[in-house]
C-alpha atoms as a PDB file:
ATOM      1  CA  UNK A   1     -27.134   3.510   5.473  1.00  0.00           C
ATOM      2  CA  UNK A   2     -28.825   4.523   1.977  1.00  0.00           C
ATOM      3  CA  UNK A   3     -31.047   0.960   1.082  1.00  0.00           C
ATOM      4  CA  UNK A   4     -31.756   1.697  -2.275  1.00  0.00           C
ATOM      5  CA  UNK A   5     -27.345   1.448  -2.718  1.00  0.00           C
ATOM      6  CA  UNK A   6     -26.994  -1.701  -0.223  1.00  0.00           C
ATOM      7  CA  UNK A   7     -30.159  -3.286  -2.404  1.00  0.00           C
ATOM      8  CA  UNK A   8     -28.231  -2.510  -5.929  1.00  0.00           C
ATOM      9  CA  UNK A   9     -25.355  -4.194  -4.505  1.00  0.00           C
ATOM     10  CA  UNK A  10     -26.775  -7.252  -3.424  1.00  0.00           C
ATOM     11  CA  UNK A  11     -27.959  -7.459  -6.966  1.00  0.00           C
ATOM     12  CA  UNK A  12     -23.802  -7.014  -8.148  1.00  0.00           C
ATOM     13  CA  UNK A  13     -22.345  -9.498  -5.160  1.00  0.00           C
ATOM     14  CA  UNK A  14     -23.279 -11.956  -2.610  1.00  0.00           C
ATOM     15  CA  UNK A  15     -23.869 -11.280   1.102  1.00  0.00           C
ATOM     16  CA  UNK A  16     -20.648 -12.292   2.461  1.00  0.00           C
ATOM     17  CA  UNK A  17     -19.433 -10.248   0.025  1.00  0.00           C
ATOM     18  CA  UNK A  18     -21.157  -7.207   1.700  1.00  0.00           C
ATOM     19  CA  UNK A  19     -20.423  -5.601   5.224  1.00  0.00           C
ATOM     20  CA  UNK A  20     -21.728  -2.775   7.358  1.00  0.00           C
ATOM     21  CA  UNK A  21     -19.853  -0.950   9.988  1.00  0.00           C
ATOM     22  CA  UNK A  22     -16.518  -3.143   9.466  1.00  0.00           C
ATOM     23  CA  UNK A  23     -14.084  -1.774  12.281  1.00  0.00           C
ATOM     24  CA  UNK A  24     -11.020  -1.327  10.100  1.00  0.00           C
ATOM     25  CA  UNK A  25      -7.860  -2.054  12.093  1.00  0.00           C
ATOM     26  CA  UNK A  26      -7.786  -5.895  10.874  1.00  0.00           C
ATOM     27  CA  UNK A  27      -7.560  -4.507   7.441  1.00  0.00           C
ATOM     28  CA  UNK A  28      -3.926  -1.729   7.564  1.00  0.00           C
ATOM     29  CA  UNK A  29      -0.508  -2.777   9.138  1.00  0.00           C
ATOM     30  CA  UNK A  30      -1.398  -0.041  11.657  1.00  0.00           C
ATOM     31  CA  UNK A  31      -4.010  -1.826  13.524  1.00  0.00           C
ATOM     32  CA  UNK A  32      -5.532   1.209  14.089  1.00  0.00           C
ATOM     33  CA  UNK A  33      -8.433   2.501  12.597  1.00  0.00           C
ATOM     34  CA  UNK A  34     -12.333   3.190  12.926  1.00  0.00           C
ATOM     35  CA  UNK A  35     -15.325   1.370  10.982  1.00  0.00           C
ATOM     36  CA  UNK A  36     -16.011   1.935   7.332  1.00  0.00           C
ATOM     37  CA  UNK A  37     -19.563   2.503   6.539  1.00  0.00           C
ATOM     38  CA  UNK A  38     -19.590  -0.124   3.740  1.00  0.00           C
ATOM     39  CA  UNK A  39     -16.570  -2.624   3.762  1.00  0.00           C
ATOM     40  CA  UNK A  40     -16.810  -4.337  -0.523  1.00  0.00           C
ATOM     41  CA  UNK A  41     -14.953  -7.672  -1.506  1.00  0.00           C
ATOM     42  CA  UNK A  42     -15.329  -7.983  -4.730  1.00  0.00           C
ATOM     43  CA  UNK A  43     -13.782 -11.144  -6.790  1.00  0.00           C
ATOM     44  CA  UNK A  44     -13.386  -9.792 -10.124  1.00  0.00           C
ATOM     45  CA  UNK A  45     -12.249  -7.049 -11.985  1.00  0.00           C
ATOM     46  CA  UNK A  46     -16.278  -6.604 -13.022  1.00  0.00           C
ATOM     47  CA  UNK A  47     -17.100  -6.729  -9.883  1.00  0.00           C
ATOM     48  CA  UNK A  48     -14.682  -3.703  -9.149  1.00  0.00           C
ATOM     49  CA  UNK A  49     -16.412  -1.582 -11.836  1.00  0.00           C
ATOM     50  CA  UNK A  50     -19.754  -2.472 -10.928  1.00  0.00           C
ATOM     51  CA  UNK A  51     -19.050  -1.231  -7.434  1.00  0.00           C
ATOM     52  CA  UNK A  52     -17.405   1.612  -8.685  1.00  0.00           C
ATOM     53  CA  UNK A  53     -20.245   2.733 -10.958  1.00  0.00           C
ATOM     54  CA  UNK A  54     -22.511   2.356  -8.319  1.00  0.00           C
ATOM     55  CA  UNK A  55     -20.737   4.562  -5.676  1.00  0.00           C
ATOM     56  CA  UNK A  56     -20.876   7.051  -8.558  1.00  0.00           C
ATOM     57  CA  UNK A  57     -24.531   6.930  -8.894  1.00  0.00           C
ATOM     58  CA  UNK A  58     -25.276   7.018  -5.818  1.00  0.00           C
ATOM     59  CA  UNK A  59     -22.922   9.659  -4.628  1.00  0.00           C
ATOM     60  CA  UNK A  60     -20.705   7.070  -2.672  1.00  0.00           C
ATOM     61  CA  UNK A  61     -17.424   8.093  -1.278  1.00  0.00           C
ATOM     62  CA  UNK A  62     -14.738   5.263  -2.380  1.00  0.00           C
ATOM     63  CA  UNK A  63     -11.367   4.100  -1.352  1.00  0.00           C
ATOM     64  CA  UNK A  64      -9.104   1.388  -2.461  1.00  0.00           C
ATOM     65  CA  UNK A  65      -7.870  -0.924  -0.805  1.00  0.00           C
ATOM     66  CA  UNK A  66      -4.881  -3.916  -1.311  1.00  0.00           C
ATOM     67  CA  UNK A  67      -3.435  -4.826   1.925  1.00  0.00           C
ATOM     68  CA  UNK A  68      -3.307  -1.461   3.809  1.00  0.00           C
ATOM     69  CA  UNK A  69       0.569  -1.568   4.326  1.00  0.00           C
ATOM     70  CA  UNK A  70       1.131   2.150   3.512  1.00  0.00           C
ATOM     71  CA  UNK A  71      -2.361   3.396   5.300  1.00  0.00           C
ATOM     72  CA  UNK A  72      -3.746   5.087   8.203  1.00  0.00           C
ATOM     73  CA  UNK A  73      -7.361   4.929   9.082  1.00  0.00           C
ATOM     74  CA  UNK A  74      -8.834   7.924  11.265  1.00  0.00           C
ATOM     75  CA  UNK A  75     -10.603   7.064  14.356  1.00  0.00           C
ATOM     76  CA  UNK A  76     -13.814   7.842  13.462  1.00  0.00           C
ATOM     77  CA  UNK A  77     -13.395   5.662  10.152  1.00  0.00           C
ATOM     78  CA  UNK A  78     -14.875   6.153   6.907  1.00  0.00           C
ATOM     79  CA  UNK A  79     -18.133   7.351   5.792  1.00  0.00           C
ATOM     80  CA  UNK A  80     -18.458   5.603   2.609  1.00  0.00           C
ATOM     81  CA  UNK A  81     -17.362   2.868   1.120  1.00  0.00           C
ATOM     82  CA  UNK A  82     -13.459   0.585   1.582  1.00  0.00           C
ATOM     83  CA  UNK A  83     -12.971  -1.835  -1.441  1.00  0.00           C
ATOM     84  CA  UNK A  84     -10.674  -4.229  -0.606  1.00  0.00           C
ATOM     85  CA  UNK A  85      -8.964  -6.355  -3.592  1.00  0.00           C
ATOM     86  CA  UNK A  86      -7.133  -9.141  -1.649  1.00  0.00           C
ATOM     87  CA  UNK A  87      -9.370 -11.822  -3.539  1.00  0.00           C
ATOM     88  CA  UNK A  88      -7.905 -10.537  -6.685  1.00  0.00           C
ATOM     89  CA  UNK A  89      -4.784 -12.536  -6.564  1.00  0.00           C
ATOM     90  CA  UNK A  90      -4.499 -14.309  -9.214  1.00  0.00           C
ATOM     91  CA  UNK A  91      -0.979 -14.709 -10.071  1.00  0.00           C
ATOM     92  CA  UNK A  92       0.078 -16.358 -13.875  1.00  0.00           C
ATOM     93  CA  UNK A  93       3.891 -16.674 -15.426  1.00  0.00           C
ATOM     94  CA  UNK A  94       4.672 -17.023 -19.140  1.00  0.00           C
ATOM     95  CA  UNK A  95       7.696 -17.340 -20.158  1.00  0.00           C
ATOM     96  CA  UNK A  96       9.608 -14.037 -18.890  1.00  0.00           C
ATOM     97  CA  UNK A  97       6.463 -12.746 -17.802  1.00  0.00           C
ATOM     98  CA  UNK A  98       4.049 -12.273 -14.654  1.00  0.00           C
ATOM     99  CA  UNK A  99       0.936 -11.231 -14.768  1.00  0.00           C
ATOM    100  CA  UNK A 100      -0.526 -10.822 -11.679  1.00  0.00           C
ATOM    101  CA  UNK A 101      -3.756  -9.200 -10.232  1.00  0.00           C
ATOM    102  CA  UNK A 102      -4.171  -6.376  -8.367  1.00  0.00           C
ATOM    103  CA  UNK A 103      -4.179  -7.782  -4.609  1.00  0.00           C
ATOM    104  CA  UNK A 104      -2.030 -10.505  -5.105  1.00  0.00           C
ATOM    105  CA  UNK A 105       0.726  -9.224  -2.099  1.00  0.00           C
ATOM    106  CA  UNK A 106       4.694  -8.785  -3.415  1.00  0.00           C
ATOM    107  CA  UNK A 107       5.849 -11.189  -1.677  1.00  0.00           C
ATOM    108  CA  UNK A 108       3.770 -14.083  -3.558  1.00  0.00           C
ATOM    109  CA  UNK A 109       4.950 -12.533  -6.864  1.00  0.00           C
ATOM    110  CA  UNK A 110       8.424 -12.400  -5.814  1.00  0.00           C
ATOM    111  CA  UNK A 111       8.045 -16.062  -4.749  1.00  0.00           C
ATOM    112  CA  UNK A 112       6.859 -16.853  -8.171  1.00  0.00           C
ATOM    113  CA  UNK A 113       9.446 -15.516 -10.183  1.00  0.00           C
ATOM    114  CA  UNK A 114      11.932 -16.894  -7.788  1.00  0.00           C
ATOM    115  CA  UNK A 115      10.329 -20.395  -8.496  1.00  0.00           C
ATOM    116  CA  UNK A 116      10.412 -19.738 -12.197  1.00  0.00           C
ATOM    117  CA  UNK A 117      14.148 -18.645 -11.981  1.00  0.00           C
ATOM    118  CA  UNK A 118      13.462 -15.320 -13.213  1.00  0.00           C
ATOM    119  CA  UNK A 119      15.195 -12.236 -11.300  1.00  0.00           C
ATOM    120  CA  UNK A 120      14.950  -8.416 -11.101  1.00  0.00           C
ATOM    121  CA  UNK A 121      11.630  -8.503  -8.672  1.00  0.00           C
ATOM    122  CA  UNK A 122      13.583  -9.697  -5.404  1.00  0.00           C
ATOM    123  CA  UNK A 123      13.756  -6.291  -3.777  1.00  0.00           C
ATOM    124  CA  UNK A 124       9.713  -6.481  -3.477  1.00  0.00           C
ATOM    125  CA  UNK A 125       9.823  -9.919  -1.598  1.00  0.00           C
ATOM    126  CA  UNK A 126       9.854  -7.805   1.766  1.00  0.00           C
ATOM    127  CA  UNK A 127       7.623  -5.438   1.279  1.00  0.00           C
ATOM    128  CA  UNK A 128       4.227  -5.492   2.778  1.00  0.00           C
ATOM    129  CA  UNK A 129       1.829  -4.916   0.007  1.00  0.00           C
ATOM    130  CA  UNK A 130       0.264  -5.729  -2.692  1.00  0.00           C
ATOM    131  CA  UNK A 131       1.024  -5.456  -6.962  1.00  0.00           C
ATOM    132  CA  UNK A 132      -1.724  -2.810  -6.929  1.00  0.00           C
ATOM    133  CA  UNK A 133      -0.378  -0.642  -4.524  1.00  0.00           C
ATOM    134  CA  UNK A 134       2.896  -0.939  -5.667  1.00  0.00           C
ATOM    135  CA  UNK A 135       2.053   0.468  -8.784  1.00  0.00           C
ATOM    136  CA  UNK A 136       0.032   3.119  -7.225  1.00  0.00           C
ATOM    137  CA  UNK A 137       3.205   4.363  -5.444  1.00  0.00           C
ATOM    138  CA  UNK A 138       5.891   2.725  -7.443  1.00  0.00           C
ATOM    139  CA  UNK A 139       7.199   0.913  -4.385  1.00  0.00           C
ATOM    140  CA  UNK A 140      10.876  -0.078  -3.984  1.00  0.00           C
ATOM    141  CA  UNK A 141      13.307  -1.252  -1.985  1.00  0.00           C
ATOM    142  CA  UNK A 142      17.487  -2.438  -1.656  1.00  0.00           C
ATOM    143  CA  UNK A 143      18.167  -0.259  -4.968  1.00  0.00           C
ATOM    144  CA  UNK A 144      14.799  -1.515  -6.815  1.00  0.00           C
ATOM    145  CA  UNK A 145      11.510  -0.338  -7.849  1.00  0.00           C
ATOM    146  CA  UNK A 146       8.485  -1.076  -9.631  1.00  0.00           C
ATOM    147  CA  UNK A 147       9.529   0.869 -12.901  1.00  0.00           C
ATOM    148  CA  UNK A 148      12.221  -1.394 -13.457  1.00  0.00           C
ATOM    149  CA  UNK A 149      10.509  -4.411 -14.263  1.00  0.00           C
ATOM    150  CA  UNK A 150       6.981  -3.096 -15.119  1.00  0.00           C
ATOM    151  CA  UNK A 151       5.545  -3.759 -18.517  1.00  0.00           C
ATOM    152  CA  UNK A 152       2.033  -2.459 -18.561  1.00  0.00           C
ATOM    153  CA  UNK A 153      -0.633  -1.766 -16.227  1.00  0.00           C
ATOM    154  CA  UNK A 154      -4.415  -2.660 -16.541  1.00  0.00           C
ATOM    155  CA  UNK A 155      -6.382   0.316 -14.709  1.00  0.00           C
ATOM    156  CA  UNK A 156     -10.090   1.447 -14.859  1.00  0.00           C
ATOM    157  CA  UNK A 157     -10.647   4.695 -15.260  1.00  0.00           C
ATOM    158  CA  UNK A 158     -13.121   7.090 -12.958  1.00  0.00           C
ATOM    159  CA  UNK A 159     -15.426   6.940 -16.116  1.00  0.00           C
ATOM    160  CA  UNK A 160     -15.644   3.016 -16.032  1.00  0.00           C
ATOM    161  CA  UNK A 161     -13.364   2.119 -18.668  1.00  0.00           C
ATOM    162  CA  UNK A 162     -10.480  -0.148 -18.918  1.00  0.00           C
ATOM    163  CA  UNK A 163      -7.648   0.258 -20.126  1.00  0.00           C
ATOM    164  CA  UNK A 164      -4.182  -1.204 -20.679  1.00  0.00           C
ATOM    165  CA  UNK A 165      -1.147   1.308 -19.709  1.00  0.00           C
ATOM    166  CA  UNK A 166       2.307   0.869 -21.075  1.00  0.00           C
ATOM    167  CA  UNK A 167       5.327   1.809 -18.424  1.00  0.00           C
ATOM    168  CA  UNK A 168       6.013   5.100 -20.149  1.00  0.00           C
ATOM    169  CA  UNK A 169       2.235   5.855 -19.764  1.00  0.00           C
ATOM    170  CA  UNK A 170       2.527   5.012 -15.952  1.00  0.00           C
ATOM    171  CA  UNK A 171       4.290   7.954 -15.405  1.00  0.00           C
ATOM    172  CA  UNK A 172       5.968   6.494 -12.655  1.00  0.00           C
ATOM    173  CA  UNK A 173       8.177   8.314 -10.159  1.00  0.00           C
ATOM    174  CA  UNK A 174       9.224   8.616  -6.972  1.00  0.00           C
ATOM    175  CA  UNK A 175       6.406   7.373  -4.596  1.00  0.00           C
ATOM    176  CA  UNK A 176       4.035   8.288  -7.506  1.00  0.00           C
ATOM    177  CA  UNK A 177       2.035   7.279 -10.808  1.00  0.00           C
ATOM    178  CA  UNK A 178      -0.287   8.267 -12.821  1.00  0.00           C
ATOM    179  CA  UNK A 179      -2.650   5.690 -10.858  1.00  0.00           C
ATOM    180  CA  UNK A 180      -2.186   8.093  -8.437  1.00  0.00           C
ATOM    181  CA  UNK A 181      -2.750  11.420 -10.145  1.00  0.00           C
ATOM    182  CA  UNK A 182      -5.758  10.594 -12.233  1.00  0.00           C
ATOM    183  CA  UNK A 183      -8.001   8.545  -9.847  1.00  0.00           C
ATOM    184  CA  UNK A 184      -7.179   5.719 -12.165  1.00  0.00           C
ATOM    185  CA  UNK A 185      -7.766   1.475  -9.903  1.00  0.00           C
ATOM    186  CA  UNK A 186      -4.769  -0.676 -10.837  1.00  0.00           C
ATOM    187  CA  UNK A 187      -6.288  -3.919 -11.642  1.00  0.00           C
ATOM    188  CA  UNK A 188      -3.283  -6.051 -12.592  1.00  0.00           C
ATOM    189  CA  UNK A 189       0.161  -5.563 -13.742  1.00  0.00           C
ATOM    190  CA  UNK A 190       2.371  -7.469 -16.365  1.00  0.00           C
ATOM    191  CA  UNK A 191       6.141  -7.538 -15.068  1.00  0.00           C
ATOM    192  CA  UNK A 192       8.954  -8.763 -17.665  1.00  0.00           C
ATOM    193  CA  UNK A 193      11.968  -9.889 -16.100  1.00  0.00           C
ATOM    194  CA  UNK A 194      14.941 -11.665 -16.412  1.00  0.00           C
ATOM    195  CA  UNK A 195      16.098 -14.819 -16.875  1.00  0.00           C
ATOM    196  CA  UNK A 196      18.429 -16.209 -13.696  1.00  0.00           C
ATOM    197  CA  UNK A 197      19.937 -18.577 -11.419  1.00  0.00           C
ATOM    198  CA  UNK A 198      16.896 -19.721  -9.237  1.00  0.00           C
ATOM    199  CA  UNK A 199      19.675 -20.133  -6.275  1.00  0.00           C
ATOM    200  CA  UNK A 200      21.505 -17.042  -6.958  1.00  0.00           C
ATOM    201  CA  UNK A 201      18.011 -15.301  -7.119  1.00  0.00           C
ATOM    202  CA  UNK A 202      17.010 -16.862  -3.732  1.00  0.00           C
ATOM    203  CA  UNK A 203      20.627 -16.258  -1.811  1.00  0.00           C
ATOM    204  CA  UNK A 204      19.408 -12.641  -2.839  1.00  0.00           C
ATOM    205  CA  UNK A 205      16.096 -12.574  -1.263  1.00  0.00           C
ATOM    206  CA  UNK A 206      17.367 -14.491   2.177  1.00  0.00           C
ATOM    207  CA  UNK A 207      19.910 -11.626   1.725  1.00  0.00           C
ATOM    208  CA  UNK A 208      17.345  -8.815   1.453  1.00  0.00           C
ATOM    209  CA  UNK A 209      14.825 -10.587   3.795  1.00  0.00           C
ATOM    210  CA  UNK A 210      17.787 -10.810   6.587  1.00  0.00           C
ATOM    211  CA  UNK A 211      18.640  -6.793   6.288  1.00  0.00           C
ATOM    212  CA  UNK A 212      14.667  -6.128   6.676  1.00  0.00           C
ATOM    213  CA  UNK A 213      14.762  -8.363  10.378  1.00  0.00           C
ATOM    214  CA  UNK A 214      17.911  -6.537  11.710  1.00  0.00           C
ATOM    215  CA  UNK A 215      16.849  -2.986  10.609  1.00  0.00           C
ATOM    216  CA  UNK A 216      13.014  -2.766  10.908  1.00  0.00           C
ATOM    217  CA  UNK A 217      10.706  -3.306  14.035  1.00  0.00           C
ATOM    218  CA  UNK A 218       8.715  -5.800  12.283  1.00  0.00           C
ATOM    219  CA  UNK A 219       7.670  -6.981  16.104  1.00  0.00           C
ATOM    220  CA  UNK A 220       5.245  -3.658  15.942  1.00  0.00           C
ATOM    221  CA  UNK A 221       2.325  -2.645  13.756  1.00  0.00           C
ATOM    222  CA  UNK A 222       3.875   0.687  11.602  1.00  0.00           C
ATOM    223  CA  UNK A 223       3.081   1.125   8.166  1.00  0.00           C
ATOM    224  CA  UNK A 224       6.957   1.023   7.032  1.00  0.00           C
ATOM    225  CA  UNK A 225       8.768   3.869   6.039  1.00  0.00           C
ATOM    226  CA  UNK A 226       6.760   6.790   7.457  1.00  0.00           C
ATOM    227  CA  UNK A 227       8.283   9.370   5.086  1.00  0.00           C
ATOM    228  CA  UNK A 228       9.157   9.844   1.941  1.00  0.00           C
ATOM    229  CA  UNK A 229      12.677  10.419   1.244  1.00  0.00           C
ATOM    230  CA  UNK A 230      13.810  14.237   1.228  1.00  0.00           C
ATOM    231  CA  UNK A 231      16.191  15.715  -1.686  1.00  0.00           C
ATOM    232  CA  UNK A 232      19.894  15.012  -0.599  1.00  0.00           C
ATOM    233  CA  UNK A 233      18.633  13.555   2.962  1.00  0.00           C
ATOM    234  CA  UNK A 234      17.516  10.217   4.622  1.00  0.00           C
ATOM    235  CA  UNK A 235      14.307  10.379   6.794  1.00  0.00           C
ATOM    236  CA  UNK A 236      15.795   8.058   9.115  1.00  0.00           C
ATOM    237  CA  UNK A 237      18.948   9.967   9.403  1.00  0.00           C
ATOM    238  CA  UNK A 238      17.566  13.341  10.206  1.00  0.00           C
ATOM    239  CA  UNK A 239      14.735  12.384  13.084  1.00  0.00           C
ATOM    240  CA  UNK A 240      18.055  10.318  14.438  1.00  0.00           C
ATOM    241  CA  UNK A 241      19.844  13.720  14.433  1.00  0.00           C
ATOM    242  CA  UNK A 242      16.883  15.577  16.032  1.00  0.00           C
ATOM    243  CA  UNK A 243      17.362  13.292  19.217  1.00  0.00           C
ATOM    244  CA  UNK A 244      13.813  11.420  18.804  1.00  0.00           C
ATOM    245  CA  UNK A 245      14.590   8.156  18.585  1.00  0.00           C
ATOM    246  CA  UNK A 246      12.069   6.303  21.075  1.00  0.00           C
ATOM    247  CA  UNK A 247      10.237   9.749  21.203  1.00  0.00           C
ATOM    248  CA  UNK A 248       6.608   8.596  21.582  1.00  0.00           C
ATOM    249  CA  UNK A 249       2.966   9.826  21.780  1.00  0.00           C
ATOM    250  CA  UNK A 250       0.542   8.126  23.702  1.00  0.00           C
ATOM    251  CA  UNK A 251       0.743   4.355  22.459  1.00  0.00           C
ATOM    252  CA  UNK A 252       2.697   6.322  19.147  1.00  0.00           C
ATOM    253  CA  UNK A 253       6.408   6.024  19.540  1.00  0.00           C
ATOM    254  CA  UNK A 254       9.635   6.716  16.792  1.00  0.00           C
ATOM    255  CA  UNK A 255      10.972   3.091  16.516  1.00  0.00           C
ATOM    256  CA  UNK A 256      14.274   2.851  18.401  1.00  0.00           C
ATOM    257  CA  UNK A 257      15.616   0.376  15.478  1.00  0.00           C
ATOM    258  CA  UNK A 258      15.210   2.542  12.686  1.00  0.00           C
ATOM    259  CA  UNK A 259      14.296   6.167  13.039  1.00  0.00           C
ATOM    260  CA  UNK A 260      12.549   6.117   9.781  1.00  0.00           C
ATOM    261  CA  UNK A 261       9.476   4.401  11.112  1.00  0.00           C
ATOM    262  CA  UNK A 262       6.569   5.292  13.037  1.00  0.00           C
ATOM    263  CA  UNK A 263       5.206   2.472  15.207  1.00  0.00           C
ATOM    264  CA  UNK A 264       2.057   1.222  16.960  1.00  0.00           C
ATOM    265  CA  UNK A 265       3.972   0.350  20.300  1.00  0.00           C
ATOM    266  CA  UNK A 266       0.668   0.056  22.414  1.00  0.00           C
ATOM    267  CA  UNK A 267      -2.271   0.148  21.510  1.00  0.00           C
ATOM    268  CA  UNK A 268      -2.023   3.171  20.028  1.00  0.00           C
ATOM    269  CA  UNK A 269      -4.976   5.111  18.274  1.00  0.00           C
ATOM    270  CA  UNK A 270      -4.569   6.817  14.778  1.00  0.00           C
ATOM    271  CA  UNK A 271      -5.061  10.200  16.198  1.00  0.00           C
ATOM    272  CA  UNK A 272      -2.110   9.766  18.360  1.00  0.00           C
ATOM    273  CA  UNK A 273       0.037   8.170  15.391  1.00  0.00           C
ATOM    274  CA  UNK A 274      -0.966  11.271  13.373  1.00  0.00           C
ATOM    275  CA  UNK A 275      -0.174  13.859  16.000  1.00  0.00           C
ATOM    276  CA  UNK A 276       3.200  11.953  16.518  1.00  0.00           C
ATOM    277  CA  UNK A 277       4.161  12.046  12.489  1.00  0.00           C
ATOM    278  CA  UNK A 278       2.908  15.709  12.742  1.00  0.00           C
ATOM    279  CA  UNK A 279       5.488  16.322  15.661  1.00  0.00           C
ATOM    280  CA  UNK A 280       8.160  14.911  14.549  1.00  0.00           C
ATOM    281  CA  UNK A 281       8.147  16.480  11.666  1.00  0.00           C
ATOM    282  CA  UNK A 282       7.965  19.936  12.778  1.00  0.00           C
ATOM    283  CA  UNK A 283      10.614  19.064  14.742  1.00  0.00           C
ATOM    284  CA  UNK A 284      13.153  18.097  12.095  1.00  0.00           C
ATOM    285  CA  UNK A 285      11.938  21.257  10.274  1.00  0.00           C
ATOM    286  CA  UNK A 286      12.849  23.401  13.218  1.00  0.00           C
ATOM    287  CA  UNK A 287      16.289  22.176  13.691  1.00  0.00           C
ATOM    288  CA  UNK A 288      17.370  21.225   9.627  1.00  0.00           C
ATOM    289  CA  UNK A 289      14.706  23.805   7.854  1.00  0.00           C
ATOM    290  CA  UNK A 290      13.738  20.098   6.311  1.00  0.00           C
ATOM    291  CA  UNK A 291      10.276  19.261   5.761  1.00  0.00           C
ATOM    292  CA  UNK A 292       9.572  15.586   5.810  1.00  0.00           C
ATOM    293  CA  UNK A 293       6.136  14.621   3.963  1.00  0.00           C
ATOM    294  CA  UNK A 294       4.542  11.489   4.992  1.00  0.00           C
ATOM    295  CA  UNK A 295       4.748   8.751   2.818  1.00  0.00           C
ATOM    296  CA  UNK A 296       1.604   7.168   4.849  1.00  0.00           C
ATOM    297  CA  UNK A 297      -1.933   7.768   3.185  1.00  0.00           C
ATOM    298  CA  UNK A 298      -4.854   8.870   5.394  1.00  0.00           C
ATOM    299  CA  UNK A 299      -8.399   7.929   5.326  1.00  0.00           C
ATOM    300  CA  UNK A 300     -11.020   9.778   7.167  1.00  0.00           C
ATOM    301  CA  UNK A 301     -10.636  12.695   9.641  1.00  0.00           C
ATOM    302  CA  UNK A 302      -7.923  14.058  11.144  1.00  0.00           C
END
C-alpha cells in the first residue's frame, strides 16, 4: 500500500470512507470477486474528482463503480483503486424533469417518476443498476432505453473538469456512450419525460416487473443479460439452439430459464464464470459462425 496516497486521502475523506483489501463480491450481482486494493466512498461529486486527481498523481489504477450489476471481478481482485458512487443518490423532480445522481439505482428513479405521474422511464424499473451506469451503457429494456428520455449528462473528464453533455453529445448507442469511449465519470443525469396517468404508468411497471420474474433467474447471482445482442439474432435464442441450456462450469451454469444469462448457481468463482462465457461462446460460433461479445465488464485478471 503506497502511504504517502492513503495519507492524501485521509486529508480528501473520512476513515470510514476509506478501505483496504475490501473483498469485492458484496459489491457486483455476481458475488464473485477478489479484494480491491483500495475500496473509495466518496459523498460528493468533489469528492469524486479529488479521488480521481489523486489516483492520477500518484499513478493509481481506477475503476468506477455504481452498483456492479453489469460486472465481473477477477479472482485475484484489483490492484488499485474501486470507487463506488452508491452514496451519490440524490434524486430531485421538477416539473417534467429528474435529475438524479450518479448512483442513485433505476429502480428509485423509476419509482419517482411513477409517483410524480410522469412516464417514458418504466422500462428501467427492473433493471439492476444505477443512473450512472445506465448512461455509461445506455441501458434498456421492454422496447426502451436511456436515449429516449435523456436530456443531458454531467460527466468529469480524465483531465478533472466538469462538464454538462447534451443527448446528442452522449453519443449514445447500442450498449455504448461516449462515457464509455472517452474515459469520461457520469456524475448525474437530467431525464425529461412525459406527462401520464400515475395508474396507467404503474399497471405498466407491475406489467414489466411480472415478465422480468417469469423469464429471468432472479433466484441466482448473474449479472443479467450476459451478451450483447448480435445483428439479426437473439443471444438467448442461439445458445438455446446450440443445446446449452443448463450447460455449466464448475459452480458457472447457462440459466435453464433464459438462455441469455450466465448464472452464479454455486458458489461459483469468476474464473469459472469467465471460462463458461468463453465456452459458450465458441460454441455458438462453431455451430452459427456467430460471435457473441459479452455484454459483462471485467475487472482484474483473467
Amino acid at each position: 500500500m503506497d502511504q504517502t496516497f492513503l495519507s492524501r486521502l485521509k486529508e480528501e475523506l473520512r476513515e470510514d470512507q476509506i478501505r483496504q483489501r475490501e473483498p469485492m463480491k458484496g459489491y457486483v450481482t455476481f458475488r464473485v470477486g477478489g479484494e480491491a486494493d483500495y475500496f473509495l466512498l466518496p459523498e460528493t461529486e468533489e469528492e469524486v474528482g479529488e479521488i480521481l486527481s489523486l489516483c492520477r498523481e500518484f499513478e493509481i489504477p481506477y475503476y468506477i463503480v455504481g452498483n456492479g450489476s453489469n460486472l465481473l471481478v477477477s479472482d485475484q481482485g484489483y490492484r488499485g483503486a474501486v470507487v463506488y458512487l452508491r452514496k451519490l443518490q440524490q434524486i430531485r423532480v421538477e416539473g417534467n424533469r429528474i435529475h438524479a445522481q450518479a448512483g442513485a439505482l433505476l429502480s428509485k428513479v423509476a419509482a419517482a417518476a411513477w409517483e410524480s405521474g410522469l412516464a417514458g422511464f418504466e422500462f428501467a424499473e427492473g433493471i439492476p443498476g444505477t443512473i450512472g451506469g445506465a448512461c455509461v451503457m445506455n441501458a434498456g429494456a421492454y422496447g426502451g432505453e436511456l436515449k429516449d428520455v435523456l436530456e443531458s449528462t454531467v460527466v468529469l473528464t480524465p483531465e478533472g473538469e466538469i462538464r454538462r453533455l447534451s443527448r446528442e453529445e452522449m453519443e449514445l448507442g447500442y450498449r455504448t456512450s461516449v462515457v464509455s469511449k472517452k474515459g469520461y465519470v457520469a456524475l448525474g443525469v437530467t431525464l425529461k419525460l412525459q406527462e401520464g396517468n400515475q395508474e396507467e404508468i404503474g399497471e405498466r411497471m407491475a406489467d414489466f416487473k411480472q415478465r422480468r420474474v417469469t423469464k429471468q433467474p432472479l433466484e441466482y447471482p448473474s449479472a443479467g443479460s450476459t451478451f450483447k445482442r448480435p445483428e439479426g439474432y437473439f443471444a438467448g435464442k442461439l445458445i438455446q439452439d446450440t443445446g446449452l441450456r443448463g450447460f455449466s462450469y464448475g459452480g458457472a451454469q447457462v440459466s435453464e430459464k433464459h438462455c441469455g444469462f450466465v448464472i452464479n448457481r454455486k458458489d461459483a468463482t469468476a474464473a469459472e464464470v469467465y471460462s463458461l462465457i468463453c465456452q459458450v461462446s465458441d460454441r455458438v460460433y462453431e455451430k452459427f459462425g456467430v460471435r457473441l461479445e459479452p455484454e459483462v465488464k471485467r475487472l482484474g485478471e483473467f
